[in-house]
C-alpha atoms as a PDB file:
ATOM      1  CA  UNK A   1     -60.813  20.506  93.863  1.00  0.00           C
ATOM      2  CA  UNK A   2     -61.105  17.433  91.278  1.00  0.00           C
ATOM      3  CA  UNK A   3     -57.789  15.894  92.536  1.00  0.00           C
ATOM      4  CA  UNK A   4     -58.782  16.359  96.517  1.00  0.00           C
ATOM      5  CA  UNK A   5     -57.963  13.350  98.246  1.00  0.00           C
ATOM      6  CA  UNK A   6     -60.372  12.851 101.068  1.00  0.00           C
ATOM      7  CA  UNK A   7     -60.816  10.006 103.765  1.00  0.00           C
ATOM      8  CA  UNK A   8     -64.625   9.506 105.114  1.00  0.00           C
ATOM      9  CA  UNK A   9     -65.018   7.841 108.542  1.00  0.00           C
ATOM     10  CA  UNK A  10     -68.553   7.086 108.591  1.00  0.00           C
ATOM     11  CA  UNK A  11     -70.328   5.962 111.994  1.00  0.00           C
ATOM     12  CA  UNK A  12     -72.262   2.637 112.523  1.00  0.00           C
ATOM     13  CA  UNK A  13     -74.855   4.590 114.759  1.00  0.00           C
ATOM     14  CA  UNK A  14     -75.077   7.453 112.060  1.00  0.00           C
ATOM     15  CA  UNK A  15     -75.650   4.854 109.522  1.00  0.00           C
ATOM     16  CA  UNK A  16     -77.644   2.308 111.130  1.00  0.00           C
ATOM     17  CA  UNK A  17     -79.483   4.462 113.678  1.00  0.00           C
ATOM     18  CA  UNK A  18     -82.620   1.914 114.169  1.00  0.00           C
ATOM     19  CA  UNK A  19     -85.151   4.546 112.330  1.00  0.00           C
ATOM     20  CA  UNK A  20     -85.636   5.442 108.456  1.00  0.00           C
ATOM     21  CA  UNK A  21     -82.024   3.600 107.848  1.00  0.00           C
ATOM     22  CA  UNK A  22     -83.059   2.965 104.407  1.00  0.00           C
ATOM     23  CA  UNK A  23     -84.437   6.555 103.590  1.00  0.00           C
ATOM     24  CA  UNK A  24     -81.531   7.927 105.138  1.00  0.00           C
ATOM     25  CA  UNK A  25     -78.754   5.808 103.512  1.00  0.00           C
ATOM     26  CA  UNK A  26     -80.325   5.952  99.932  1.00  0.00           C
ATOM     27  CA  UNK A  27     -80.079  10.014 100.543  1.00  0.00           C
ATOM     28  CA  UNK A  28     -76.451   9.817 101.663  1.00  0.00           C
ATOM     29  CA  UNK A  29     -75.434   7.612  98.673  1.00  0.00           C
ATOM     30  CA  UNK A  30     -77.449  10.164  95.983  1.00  0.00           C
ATOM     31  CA  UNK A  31     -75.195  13.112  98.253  1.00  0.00           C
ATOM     32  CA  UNK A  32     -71.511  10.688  98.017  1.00  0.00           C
ATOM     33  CA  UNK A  33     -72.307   9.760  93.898  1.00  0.00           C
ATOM     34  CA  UNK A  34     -72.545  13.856  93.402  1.00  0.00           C
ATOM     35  CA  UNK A  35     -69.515  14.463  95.014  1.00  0.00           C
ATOM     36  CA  UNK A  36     -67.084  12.117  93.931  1.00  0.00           C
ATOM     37  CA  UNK A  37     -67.605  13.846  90.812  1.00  0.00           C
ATOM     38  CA  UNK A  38     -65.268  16.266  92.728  1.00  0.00           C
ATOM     39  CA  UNK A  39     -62.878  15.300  94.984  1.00  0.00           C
ATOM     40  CA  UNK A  40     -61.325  11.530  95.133  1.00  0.00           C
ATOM     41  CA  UNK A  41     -63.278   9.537  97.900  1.00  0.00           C
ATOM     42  CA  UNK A  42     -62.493   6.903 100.318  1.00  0.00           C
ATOM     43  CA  UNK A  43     -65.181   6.087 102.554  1.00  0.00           C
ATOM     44  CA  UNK A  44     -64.625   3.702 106.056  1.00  0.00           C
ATOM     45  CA  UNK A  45     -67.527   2.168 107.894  1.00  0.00           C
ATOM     46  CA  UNK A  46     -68.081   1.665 111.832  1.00  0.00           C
ATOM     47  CA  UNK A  47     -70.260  -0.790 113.055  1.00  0.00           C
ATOM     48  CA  UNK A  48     -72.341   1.406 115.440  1.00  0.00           C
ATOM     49  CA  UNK A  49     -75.314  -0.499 116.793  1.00  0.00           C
ATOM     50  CA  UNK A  50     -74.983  -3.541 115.005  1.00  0.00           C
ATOM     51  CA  UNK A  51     -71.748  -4.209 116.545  1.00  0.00           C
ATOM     52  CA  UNK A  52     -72.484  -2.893 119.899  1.00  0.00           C
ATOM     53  CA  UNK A  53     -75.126  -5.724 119.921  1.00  0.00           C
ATOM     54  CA  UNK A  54     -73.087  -8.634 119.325  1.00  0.00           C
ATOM     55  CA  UNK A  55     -70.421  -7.630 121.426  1.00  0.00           C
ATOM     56  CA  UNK A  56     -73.120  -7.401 124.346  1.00  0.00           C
ATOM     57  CA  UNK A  57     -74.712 -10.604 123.482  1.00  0.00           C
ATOM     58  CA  UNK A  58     -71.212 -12.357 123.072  1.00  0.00           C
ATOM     59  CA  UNK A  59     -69.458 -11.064 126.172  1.00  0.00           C
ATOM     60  CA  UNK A  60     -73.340 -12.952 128.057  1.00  0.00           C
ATOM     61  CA  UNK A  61     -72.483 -15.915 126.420  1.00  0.00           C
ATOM     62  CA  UNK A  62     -68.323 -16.056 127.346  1.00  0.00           C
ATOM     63  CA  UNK A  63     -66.819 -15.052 124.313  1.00  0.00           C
ATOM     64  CA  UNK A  64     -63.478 -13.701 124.298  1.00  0.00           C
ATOM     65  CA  UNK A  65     -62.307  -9.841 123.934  1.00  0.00           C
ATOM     66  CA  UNK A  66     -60.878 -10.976 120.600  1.00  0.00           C
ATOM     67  CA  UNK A  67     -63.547 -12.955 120.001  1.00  0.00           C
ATOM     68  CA  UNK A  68     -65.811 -10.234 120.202  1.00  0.00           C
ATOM     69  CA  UNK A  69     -63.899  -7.706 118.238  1.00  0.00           C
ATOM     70  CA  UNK A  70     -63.878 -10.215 115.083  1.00  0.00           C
ATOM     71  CA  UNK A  71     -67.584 -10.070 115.684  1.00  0.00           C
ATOM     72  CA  UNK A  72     -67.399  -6.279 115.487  1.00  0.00           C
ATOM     73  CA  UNK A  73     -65.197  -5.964 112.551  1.00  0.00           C
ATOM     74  CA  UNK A  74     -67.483  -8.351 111.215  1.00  0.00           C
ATOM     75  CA  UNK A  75     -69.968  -5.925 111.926  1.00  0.00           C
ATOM     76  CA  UNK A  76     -67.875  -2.893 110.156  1.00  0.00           C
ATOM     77  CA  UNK A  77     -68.118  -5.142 106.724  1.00  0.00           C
ATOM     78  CA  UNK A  78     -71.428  -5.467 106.895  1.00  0.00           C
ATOM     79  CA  UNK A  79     -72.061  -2.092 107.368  1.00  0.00           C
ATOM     80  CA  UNK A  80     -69.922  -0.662 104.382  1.00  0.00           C
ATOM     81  CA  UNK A  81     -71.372  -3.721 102.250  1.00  0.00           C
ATOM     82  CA  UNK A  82     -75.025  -1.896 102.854  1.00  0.00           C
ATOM     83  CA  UNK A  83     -73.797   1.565 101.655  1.00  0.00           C
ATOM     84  CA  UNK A  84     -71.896   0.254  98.619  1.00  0.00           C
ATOM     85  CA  UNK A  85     -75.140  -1.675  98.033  1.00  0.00           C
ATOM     86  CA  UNK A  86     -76.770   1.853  98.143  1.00  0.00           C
ATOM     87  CA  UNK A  87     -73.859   3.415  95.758  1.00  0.00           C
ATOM     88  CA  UNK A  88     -74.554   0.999  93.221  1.00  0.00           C
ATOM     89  CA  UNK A  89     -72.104  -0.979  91.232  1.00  0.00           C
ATOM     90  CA  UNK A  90     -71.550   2.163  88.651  1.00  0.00           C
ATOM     91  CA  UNK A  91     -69.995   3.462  92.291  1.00  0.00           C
ATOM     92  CA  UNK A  92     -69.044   0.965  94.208  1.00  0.00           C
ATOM     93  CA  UNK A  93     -67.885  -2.862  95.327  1.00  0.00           C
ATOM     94  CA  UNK A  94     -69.882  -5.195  97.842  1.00  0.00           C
ATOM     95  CA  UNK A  95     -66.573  -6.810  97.695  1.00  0.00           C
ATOM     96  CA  UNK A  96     -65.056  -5.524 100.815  1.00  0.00           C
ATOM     97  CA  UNK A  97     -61.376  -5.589 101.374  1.00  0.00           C
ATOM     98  CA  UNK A  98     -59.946  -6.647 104.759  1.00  0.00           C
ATOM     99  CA  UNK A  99     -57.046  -4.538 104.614  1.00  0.00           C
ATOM    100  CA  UNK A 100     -55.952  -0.639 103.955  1.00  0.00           C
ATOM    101  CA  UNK A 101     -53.616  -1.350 101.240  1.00  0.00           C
ATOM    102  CA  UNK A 102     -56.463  -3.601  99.337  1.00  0.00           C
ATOM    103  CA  UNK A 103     -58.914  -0.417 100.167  1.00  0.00           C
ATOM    104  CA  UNK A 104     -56.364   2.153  98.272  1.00  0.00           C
ATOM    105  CA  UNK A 105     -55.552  -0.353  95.465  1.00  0.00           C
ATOM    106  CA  UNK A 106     -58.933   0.170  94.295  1.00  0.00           C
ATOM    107  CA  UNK A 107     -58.892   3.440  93.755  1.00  0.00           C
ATOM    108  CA  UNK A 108     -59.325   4.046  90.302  1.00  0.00           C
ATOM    109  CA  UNK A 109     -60.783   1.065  89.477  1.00  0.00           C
ATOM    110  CA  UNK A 110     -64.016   1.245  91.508  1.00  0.00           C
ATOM    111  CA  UNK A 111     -65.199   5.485  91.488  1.00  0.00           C
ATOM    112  CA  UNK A 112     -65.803   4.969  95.538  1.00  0.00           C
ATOM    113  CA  UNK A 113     -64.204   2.258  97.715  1.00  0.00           C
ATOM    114  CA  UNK A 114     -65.887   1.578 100.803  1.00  0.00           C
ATOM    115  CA  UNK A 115     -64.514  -0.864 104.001  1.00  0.00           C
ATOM    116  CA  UNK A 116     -65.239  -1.495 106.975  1.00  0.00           C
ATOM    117  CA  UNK A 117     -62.643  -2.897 110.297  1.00  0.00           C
ATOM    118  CA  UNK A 118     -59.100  -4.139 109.966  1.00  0.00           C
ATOM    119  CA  UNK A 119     -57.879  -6.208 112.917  1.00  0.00           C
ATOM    120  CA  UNK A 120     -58.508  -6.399 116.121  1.00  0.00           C
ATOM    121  CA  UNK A 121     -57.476  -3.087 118.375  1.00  0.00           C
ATOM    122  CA  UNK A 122     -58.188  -1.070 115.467  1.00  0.00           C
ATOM    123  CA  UNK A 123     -61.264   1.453 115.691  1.00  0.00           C
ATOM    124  CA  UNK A 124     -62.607   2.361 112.322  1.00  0.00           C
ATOM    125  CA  UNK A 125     -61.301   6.059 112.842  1.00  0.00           C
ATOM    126  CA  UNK A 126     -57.867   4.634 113.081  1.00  0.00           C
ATOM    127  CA  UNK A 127     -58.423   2.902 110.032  1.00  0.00           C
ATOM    128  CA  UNK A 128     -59.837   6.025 108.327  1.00  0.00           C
ATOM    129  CA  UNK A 129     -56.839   8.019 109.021  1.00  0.00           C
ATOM    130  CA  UNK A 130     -54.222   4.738 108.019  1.00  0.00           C
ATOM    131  CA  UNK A 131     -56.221   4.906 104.805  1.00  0.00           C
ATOM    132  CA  UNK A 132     -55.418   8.669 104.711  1.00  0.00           C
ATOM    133  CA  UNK A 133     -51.591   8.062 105.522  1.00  0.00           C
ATOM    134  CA  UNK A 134     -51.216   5.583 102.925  1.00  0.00           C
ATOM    135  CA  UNK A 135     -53.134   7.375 100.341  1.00  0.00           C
ATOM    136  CA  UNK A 136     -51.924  10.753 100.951  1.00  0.00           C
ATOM    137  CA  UNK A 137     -55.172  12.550 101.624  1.00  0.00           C
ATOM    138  CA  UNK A 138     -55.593  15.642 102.482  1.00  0.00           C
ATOM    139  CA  UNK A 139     -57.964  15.441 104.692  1.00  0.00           C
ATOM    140  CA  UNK A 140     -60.350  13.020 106.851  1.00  0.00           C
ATOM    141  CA  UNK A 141     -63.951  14.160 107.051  1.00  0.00           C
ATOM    142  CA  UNK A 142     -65.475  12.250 110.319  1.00  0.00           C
ATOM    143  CA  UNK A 143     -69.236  12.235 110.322  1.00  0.00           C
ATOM    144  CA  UNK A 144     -70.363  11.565 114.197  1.00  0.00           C
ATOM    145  CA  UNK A 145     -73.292  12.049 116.353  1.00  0.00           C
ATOM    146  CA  UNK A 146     -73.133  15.475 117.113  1.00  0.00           C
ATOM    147  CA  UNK A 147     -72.654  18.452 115.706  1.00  0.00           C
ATOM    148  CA  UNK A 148     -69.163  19.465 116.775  1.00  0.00           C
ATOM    149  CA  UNK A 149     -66.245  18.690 118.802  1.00  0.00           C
ATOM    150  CA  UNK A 150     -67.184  20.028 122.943  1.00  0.00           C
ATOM    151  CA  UNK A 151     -65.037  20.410 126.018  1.00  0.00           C
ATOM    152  CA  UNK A 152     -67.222  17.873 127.402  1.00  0.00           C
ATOM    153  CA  UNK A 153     -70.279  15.478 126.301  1.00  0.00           C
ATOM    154  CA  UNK A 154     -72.796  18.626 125.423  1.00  0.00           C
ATOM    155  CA  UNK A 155     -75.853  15.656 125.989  1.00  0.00           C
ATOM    156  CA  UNK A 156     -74.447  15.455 129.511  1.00  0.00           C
ATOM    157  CA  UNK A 157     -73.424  19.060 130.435  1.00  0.00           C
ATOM    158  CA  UNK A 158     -75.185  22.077 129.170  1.00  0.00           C
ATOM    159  CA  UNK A 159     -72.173  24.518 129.749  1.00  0.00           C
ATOM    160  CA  UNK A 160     -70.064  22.528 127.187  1.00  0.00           C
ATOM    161  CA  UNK A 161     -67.844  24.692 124.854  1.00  0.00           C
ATOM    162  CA  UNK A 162     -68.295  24.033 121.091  1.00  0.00           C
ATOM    163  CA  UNK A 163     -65.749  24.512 119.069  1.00  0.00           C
ATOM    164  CA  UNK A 164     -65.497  25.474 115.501  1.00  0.00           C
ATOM    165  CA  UNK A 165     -61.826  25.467 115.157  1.00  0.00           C
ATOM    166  CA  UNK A 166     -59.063  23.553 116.944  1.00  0.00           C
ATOM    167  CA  UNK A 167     -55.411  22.453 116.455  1.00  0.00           C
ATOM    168  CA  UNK A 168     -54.428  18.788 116.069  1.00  0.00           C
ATOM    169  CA  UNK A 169     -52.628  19.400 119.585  1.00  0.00           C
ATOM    170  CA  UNK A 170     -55.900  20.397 120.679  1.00  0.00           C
ATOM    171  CA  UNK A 171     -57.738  18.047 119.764  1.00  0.00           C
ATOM    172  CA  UNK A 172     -55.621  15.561 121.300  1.00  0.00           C
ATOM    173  CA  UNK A 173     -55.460  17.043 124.461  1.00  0.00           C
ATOM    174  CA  UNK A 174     -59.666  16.876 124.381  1.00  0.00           C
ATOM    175  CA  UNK A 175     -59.108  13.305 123.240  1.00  0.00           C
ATOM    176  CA  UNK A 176     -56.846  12.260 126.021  1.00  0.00           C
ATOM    177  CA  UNK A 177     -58.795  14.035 129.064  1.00  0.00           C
ATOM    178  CA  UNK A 178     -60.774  11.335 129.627  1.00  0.00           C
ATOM    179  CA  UNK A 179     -64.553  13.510 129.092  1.00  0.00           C
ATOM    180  CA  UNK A 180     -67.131  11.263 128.100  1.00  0.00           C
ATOM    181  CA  UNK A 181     -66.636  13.505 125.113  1.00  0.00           C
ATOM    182  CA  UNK A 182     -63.502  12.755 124.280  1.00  0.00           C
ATOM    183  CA  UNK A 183     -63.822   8.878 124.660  1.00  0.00           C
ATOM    184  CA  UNK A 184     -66.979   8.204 122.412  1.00  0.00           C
ATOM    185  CA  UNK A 185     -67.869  11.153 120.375  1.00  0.00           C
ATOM    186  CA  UNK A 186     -64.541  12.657 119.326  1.00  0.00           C
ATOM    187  CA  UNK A 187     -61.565  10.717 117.573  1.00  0.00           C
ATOM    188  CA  UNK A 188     -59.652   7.793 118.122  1.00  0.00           C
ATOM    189  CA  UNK A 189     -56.333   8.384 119.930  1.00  0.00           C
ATOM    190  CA  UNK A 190     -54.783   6.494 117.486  1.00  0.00           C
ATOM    191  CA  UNK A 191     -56.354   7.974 114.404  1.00  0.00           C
ATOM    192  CA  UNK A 192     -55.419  11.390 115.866  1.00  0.00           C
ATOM    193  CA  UNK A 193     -52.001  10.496 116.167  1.00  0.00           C
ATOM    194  CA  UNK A 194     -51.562   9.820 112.359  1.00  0.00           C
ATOM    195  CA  UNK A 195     -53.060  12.810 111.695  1.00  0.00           C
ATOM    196  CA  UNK A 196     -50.569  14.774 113.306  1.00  0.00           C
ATOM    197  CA  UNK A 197     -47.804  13.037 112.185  1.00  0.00           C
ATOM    198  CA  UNK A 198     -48.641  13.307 108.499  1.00  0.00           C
ATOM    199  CA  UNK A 199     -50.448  16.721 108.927  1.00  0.00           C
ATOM    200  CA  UNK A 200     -53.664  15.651 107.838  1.00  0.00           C
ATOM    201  CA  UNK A 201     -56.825  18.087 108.689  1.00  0.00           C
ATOM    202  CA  UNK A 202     -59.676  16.441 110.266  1.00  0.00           C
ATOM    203  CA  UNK A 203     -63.452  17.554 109.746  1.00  0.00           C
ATOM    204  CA  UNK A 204     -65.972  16.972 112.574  1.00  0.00           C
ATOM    205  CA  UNK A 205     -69.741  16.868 111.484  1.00  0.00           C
ATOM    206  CA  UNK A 206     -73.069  15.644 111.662  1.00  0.00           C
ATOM    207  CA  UNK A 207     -73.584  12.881 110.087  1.00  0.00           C
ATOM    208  CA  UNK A 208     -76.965  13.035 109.699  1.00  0.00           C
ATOM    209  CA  UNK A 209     -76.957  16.848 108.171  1.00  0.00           C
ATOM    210  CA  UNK A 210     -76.520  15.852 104.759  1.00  0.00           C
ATOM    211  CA  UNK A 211     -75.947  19.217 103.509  1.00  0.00           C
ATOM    212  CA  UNK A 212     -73.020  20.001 106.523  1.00  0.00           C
ATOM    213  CA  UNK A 213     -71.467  16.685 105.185  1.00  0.00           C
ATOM    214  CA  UNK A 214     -70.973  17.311 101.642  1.00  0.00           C
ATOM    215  CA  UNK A 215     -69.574  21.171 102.042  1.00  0.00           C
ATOM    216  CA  UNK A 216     -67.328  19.378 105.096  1.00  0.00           C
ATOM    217  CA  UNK A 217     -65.960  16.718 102.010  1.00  0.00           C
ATOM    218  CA  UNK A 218     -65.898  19.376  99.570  1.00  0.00           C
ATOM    219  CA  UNK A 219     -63.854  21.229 101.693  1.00  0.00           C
ATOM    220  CA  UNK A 220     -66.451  24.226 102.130  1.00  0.00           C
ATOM    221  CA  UNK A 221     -67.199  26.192 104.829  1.00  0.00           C
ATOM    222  CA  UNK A 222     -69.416  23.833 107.044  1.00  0.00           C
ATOM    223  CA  UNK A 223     -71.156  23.672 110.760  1.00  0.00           C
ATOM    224  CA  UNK A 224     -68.936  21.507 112.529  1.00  0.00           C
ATOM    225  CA  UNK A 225     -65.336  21.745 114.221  1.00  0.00           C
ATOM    226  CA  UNK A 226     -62.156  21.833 111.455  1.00  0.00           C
ATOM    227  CA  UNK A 227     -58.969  20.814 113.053  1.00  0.00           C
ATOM    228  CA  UNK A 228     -56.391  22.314 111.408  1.00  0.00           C
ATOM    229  CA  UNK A 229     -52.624  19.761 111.480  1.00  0.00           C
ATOM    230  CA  UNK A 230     -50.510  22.395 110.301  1.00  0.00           C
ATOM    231  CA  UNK A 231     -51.111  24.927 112.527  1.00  0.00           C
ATOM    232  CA  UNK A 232     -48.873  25.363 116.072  1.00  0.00           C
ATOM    233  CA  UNK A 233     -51.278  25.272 119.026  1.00  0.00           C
END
Protein backbone atom coordinates (compact mmCIF):
# COMPACT_ATOMS: atom_id res chain seq x y z
CA UNK A 1 0.00 0.00 0.00
CA UNK A 2 3.16 2.35 0.86
CA UNK A 3 3.96 2.86 -2.88
CA UNK A 4 0.03 3.64 -3.89
CA UNK A 5 -0.04 6.46 -6.06
CA UNK A 6 -3.21 8.37 -5.50
CA UNK A 7 -4.66 11.70 -7.05
CA UNK A 8 -7.15 13.79 -4.58
CA UNK A 9 -9.61 16.18 -6.28
CA UNK A 10 -10.80 18.12 -3.47
CA UNK A 11 -13.99 20.50 -3.86
CA UNK A 12 -14.03 24.32 -3.18
CA UNK A 13 -17.65 23.93 -1.67
CA UNK A 14 -16.47 20.82 0.44
CA UNK A 15 -13.63 22.84 1.62
CA UNK A 16 -14.89 26.21 1.99
CA UNK A 17 -18.54 25.44 2.75
CA UNK A 18 -19.31 28.97 4.63
CA UNK A 19 -19.70 27.06 8.23
CA UNK A 20 -16.93 25.58 10.72
CA UNK A 21 -14.32 25.86 7.57
CA UNK A 22 -11.60 26.06 9.99
CA UNK A 23 -12.73 23.10 12.32
CA UNK A 24 -13.36 21.16 9.39
CA UNK A 25 -10.13 21.77 7.38
CA UNK A 26 -7.78 21.42 10.49
CA UNK A 27 -9.64 17.76 10.84
CA UNK A 28 -9.06 16.91 7.18
CA UNK A 29 -5.35 17.92 7.32
CA UNK A 30 -4.78 15.72 10.87
CA UNK A 31 -6.84 12.73 8.48
CA UNK A 32 -4.32 13.60 4.96
CA UNK A 33 -0.82 13.83 7.45
CA UNK A 34 -1.95 10.08 8.76
CA UNK A 35 -2.31 8.81 5.53
CA UNK A 36 0.40 9.86 3.51
CA UNK A 37 2.22 7.80 5.84
CA UNK A 38 0.68 5.18 3.43
CA UNK A 39 0.07 5.71 0.10
CA UNK A 40 1.90 8.63 -2.08
CA UNK A 41 -0.52 11.73 -2.20
CA UNK A 42 -1.32 14.38 -4.60
CA UNK A 43 -3.99 16.54 -3.58
CA UNK A 44 -5.89 19.28 -6.27
CA UNK A 45 -8.06 22.09 -5.03
CA UNK A 46 -11.44 23.59 -6.59
CA UNK A 47 -12.47 26.86 -5.86
CA UNK A 48 -16.10 26.10 -4.80
CA UNK A 49 -17.76 29.17 -3.34
CA UNK A 50 -15.04 31.44 -3.39
CA UNK A 51 -14.81 31.25 -7.02
CA UNK A 52 -18.40 31.03 -7.76
CA UNK A 53 -18.48 34.54 -6.13
CA UNK A 54 -16.13 36.35 -8.18
CA UNK A 55 -17.20 34.95 -11.25
CA UNK A 56 -20.82 36.32 -10.34
CA UNK A 57 -19.60 39.61 -9.25
CA UNK A 58 -17.23 39.89 -12.38
CA UNK A 59 -19.61 38.76 -15.11
CA UNK A 60 -22.09 42.25 -13.14
CA UNK A 61 -19.31 44.30 -13.69
CA UNK A 62 -18.38 43.17 -17.69
CA UNK A 63 -15.57 41.07 -17.28
CA UNK A 64 -14.70 38.66 -19.81
CA UNK A 65 -15.29 34.66 -19.81
CA UNK A 66 -11.50 34.47 -19.64
CA UNK A 67 -11.36 37.08 -17.50
CA UNK A 68 -13.40 35.44 -15.11
CA UNK A 69 -11.87 32.04 -15.23
CA UNK A 70 -8.30 33.64 -14.24
CA UNK A 71 -10.34 34.94 -11.36
CA UNK A 72 -11.44 31.38 -10.63
CA UNK A 73 -8.19 29.69 -10.99
CA UNK A 74 -7.13 32.38 -8.91
CA UNK A 75 -9.58 31.19 -6.64
CA UNK A 76 -8.32 27.31 -6.91
CA UNK A 77 -4.72 28.71 -5.50
CA UNK A 78 -6.07 30.20 -2.85
CA UNK A 79 -7.92 27.45 -1.83
CA UNK A 80 -5.05 24.75 -1.88
CA UNK A 81 -2.74 27.59 -0.26
CA UNK A 82 -5.36 27.34 2.92
CA UNK A 83 -5.08 23.50 3.20
CA UNK A 84 -1.29 23.37 2.80
CA UNK A 85 -1.41 26.14 5.42
CA UNK A 86 -3.40 23.52 7.49
CA UNK A 87 -0.77 20.56 6.52
CA UNK A 88 1.95 22.46 7.84
CA UNK A 89 5.31 22.97 6.32
CA UNK A 90 6.61 19.36 7.77
CA UNK A 91 3.69 18.42 4.95
CA UNK A 92 3.33 20.77 2.68
CA UNK A 93 4.20 24.09 0.35
CA UNK A 94 2.10 27.46 0.32
CA UNK A 95 4.12 27.74 -2.75
CA UNK A 96 1.63 26.71 -5.29
CA UNK A 97 2.65 25.60 -8.69
CA UNK A 98 0.74 26.79 -11.78
CA UNK A 99 1.27 23.82 -13.72
CA UNK A 100 0.89 19.74 -13.50
CA UNK A 101 4.37 18.98 -14.30
CA UNK A 102 5.64 21.62 -11.44
CA UNK A 103 2.83 19.76 -9.10
CA UNK A 104 4.54 16.11 -9.79
CA UNK A 105 8.13 17.51 -9.63
CA UNK A 106 7.58 17.97 -6.09
CA UNK A 107 6.90 14.85 -5.17
CA UNK A 108 9.43 13.71 -2.99
CA UNK A 109 10.60 16.76 -1.98
CA UNK A 110 7.53 18.17 -0.20
CA UNK A 111 5.57 14.72 1.71
CA UNK A 112 2.09 16.27 0.13
CA UNK A 113 1.84 18.65 -2.85
CA UNK A 114 -1.20 20.52 -3.08
CA UNK A 115 -2.49 22.96 -6.32
CA UNK A 116 -5.07 24.43 -7.29
CA UNK A 117 -6.35 25.51 -11.41
CA UNK A 118 -4.22 25.33 -14.51
CA UNK A 119 -5.49 27.42 -17.42
CA UNK A 120 -8.38 28.50 -18.49
CA UNK A 121 -11.05 25.61 -19.77
CA UNK A 122 -9.59 23.39 -17.32
CA UNK A 123 -11.90 22.22 -14.29
CA UNK A 124 -9.91 21.14 -11.32
CA UNK A 125 -11.13 17.42 -11.90
CA UNK A 126 -9.46 17.57 -15.22
CA UNK A 127 -6.49 18.69 -13.63
CA UNK A 128 -6.72 15.97 -10.94
CA UNK A 129 -6.81 13.25 -13.40
CA UNK A 130 -3.76 15.11 -15.82
CA UNK A 131 -1.90 14.96 -12.52
CA UNK A 132 -2.83 11.23 -12.36
CA UNK A 133 -1.77 10.62 -16.13
CA UNK A 134 1.45 12.18 -15.70
CA UNK A 135 2.24 10.67 -12.43
CA UNK A 136 1.01 7.30 -13.04
CA UNK A 137 -1.49 6.94 -10.24
CA UNK A 138 -3.48 4.46 -9.65
CA UNK A 139 -6.23 5.95 -8.77
CA UNK A 140 -8.15 9.46 -8.31
CA UNK A 141 -10.16 9.73 -5.12
CA UNK A 142 -12.86 12.70 -5.83
CA UNK A 143 -14.36 14.04 -2.65
CA UNK A 144 -17.85 15.88 -3.73
CA UNK A 145 -21.01 16.93 -2.20
CA UNK A 146 -22.81 13.92 -1.98
CA UNK A 147 -22.48 10.73 -1.07
CA UNK A 148 -22.34 8.81 -4.34
CA UNK A 149 -22.62 8.93 -7.96
CA UNK A 150 -26.97 8.93 -8.91
CA UNK A 151 -28.85 8.50 -12.15
CA UNK A 152 -29.99 11.87 -11.51
CA UNK A 153 -29.44 14.89 -8.88
CA UNK A 154 -30.81 12.72 -5.66
CA UNK A 155 -31.46 16.62 -3.97
CA UNK A 156 -33.81 17.07 -6.93
CA UNK A 157 -35.46 13.62 -7.48
CA UNK A 158 -36.16 11.22 -4.74
CA UNK A 159 -36.31 8.06 -7.06
CA UNK A 160 -32.59 8.58 -8.01
CA UNK A 161 -30.50 5.33 -8.30
CA UNK A 162 -27.26 5.28 -6.22
CA UNK A 163 -24.71 3.51 -7.29
CA UNK A 164 -21.93 1.78 -5.55
CA UNK A 165 -20.17 0.42 -8.50
CA UNK A 166 -19.90 1.58 -12.11
CA UNK A 167 -17.64 1.20 -15.20
CA UNK A 168 -15.62 4.11 -16.61
CA UNK A 169 -18.09 3.68 -19.73
CA UNK A 170 -20.68 4.15 -17.28
CA UNK A 171 -19.80 6.74 -15.77
CA UNK A 172 -19.38 8.59 -18.84
CA UNK A 173 -22.51 7.87 -20.20
CA UNK A 174 -24.07 9.48 -16.64
CA UNK A 175 -21.61 12.29 -17.31
CA UNK A 176 -22.69 13.05 -20.80
CA UNK A 177 -26.67 12.77 -20.26
CA UNK A 178 -26.98 16.05 -19.43
CA UNK A 179 -28.81 15.28 -15.51
CA UNK A 180 -28.21 18.01 -13.32
CA UNK A 181 -26.28 15.15 -11.80
CA UNK A 182 -24.05 14.56 -14.21
CA UNK A 183 -23.13 18.29 -14.94
CA UNK A 184 -22.25 19.52 -11.31
CA UNK A 185 -21.93 16.71 -8.94
CA UNK A 186 -20.25 13.94 -10.93
CA UNK A 187 -16.89 14.29 -13.00
CA UNK A 188 -15.55 16.40 -15.51
CA UNK A 189 -15.97 15.09 -19.08
CA UNK A 190 -12.61 15.74 -19.59
CA UNK A 191 -11.16 14.28 -16.45
CA UNK A 192 -13.23 11.15 -17.23
CA UNK A 193 -11.80 10.83 -20.46
CA UNK A 194 -8.16 10.48 -19.12
CA UNK A 195 -9.26 8.13 -16.90
CA UNK A 196 -10.32 5.82 -19.38
CA UNK A 197 -7.65 6.19 -21.54
CA UNK A 198 -4.97 5.44 -18.97
CA UNK A 199 -7.26 3.06 -16.93
CA UNK A 200 -7.24 4.93 -13.90
CA UNK A 201 -10.09 4.00 -11.13
CA UNK A 202 -11.98 6.84 -9.83
CA UNK A 203 -13.44 7.04 -6.14
CA UNK A 204 -16.63 9.06 -5.51
CA UNK A 205 -17.18 10.24 -1.81
CA UNK A 206 -18.23 12.57 0.66
CA UNK A 207 -16.13 14.92 1.29
CA UNK A 208 -17.20 15.89 4.37
CA UNK A 209 -17.26 12.08 5.91
CA UNK A 210 -13.85 12.10 7.00
CA UNK A 211 -13.75 8.56 7.83
CA UNK A 212 -15.41 7.47 4.05
CA UNK A 213 -12.48 9.66 2.69
CA UNK A 214 -9.51 8.15 4.13
CA UNK A 215 -10.65 4.23 3.57
CA UNK A 216 -11.70 5.73 -0.21
CA UNK A 217 -7.61 7.01 -0.42
CA UNK A 218 -6.46 4.04 1.28
CA UNK A 219 -8.09 2.10 -1.10
CA UNK A 220 -10.56 0.37 1.52
CA UNK A 221 -13.84 -0.58 1.25
CA UNK A 222 -15.76 2.83 1.55
CA UNK A 223 -19.54 4.38 1.17
CA UNK A 224 -19.39 5.96 -2.03
CA UNK A 225 -19.46 4.84 -5.85
CA UNK A 226 -15.88 3.05 -7.17
CA UNK A 227 -15.60 3.21 -10.87
CA UNK A 228 -13.71 0.58 -11.93
CA UNK A 229 -11.36 1.60 -15.69
CA UNK A 230 -10.45 -1.80 -16.35
CA UNK A 231 -13.47 -3.41 -16.40
CA UNK A 232 -15.73 -3.83 -19.93
CA UNK A 233 -19.15 -2.27 -19.36
Amino acid sequence: MANQRVVISIGGSILIPGRDDAAYIGSLAHMLREASGKVSMIIVVGGGKTARYYATTGRELGGSEYDLDIMGIDSTRINAKLLALALGKDFSSMDISPTVEGTVAKVGKVKIPVMGGTEPGHTTDAVSAMVAERWGADRIVNATSVDAVYSDDPRKNPDAVKYSSLTIEELGHIVYSGHAAGKSSVFDPMGVKIAEKDCIDIEMVDGRNLAELEKAILGQPFSGTHVDSHRAG
